[in-house]
C-alpha atoms as a PDB file:
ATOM      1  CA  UNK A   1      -2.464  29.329  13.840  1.00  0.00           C
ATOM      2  CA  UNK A   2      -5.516  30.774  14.772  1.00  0.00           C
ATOM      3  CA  UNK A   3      -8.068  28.349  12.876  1.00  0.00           C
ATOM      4  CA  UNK A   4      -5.528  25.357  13.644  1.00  0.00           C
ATOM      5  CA  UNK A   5      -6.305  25.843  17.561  1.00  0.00           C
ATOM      6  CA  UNK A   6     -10.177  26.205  16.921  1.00  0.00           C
ATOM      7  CA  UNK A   7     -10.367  23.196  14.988  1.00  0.00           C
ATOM      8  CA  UNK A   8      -8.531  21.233  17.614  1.00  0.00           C
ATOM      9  CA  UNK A   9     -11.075  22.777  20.377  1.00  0.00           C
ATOM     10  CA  UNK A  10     -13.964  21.928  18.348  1.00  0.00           C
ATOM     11  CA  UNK A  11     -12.082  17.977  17.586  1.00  0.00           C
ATOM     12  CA  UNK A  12     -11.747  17.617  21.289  1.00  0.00           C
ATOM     13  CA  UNK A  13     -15.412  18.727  22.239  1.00  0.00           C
ATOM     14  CA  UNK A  14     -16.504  16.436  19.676  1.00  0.00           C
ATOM     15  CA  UNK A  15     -14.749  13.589  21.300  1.00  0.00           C
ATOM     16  CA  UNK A  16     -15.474  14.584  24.868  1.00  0.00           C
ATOM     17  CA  UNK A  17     -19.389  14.553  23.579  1.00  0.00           C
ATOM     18  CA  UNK A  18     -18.447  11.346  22.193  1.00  0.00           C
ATOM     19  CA  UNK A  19     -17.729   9.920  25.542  1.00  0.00           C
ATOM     20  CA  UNK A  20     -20.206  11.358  27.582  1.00  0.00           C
ATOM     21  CA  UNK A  21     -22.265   9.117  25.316  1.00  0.00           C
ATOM     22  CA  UNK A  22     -20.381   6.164  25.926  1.00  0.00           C
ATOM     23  CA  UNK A  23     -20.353   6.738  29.516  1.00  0.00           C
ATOM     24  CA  UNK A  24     -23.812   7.467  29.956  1.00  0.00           C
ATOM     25  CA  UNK A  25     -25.791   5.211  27.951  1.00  0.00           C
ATOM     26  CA  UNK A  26     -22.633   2.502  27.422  1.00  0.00           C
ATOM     27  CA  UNK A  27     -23.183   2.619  23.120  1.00  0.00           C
ATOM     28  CA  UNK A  28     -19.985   3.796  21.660  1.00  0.00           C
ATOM     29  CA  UNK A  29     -20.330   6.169  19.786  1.00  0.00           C
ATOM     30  CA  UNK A  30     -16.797   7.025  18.170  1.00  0.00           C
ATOM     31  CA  UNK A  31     -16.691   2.952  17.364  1.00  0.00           C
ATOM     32  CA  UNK A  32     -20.397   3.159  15.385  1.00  0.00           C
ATOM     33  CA  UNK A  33     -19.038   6.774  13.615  1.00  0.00           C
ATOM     34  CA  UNK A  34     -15.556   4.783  12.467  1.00  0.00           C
ATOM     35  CA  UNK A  35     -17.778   1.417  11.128  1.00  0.00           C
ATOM     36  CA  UNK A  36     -16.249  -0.782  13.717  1.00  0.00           C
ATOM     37  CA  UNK A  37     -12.758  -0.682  11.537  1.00  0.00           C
ATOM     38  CA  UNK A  38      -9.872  -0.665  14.683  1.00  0.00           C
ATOM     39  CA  UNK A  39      -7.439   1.115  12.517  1.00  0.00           C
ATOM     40  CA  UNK A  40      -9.568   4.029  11.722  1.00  0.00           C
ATOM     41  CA  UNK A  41     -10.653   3.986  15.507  1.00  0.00           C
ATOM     42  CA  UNK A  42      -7.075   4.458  16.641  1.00  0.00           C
ATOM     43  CA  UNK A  43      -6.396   6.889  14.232  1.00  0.00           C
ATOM     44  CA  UNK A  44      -9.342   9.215  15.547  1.00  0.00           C
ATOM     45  CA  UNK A  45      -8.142   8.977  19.281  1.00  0.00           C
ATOM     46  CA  UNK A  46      -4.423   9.678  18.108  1.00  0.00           C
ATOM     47  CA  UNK A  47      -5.600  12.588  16.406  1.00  0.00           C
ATOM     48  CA  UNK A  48      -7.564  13.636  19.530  1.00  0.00           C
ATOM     49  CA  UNK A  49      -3.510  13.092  21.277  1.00  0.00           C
ATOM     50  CA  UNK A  50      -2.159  15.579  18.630  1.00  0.00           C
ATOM     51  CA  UNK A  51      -5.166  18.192  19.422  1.00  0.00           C
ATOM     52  CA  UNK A  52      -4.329  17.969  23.040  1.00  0.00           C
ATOM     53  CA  UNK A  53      -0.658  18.323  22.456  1.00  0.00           C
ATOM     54  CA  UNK A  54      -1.556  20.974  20.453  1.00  0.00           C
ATOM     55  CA  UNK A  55      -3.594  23.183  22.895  1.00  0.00           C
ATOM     56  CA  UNK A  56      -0.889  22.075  25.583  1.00  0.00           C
ATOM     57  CA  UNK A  57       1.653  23.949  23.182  1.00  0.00           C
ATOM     58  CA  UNK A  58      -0.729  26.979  22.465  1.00  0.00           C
ATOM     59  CA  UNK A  59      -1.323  27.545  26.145  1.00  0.00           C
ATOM     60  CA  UNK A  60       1.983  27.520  27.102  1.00  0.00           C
ATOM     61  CA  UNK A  61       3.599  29.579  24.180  1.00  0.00           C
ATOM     62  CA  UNK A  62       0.862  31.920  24.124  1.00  0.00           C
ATOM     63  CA  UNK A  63      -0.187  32.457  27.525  1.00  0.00           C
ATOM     64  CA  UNK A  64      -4.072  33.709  26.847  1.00  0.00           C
ATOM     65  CA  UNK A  65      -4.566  33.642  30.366  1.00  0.00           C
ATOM     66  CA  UNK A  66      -2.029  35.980  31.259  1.00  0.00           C
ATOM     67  CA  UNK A  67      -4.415  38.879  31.053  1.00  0.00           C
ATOM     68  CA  UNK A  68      -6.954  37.663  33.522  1.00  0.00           C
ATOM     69  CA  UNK A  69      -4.448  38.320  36.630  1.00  0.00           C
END
């Protein structure tokens, strides 16, 4: 559970990194990483949907912020 969350963190910085590129200088840089093929380029940002569903999930079940109040 544990390296399942921190592997979707570090899959979602990775992409967020990704776009800052893209929005910043305009080259895409998830496109250039996936060889241009559209299929493999949908797959990545679906599997960036499942990491986000999947923090959504942790954060709710687990409540790590519960501490902090």
């Amino acid at each position: 559970m544990k390296l399942t969350t921190i592997l979707c963190c570090s899959l979602l910085i990775v992409y967020g990194l990704m776009a800052a590129v893209y929005a910043l200088t305009g080259f895409d840089l998830l496109a250039a990483v996936c060889f241009g093929n559209a299929v493999v380029y949908r797959s990545a940002l679906s599997a960036a949907g499942v990491c986000a569903l999947w923090l959504l999930f942790w954060l709710i079940a687990f409540r790590p912020t519960r501490s902090l109040s």
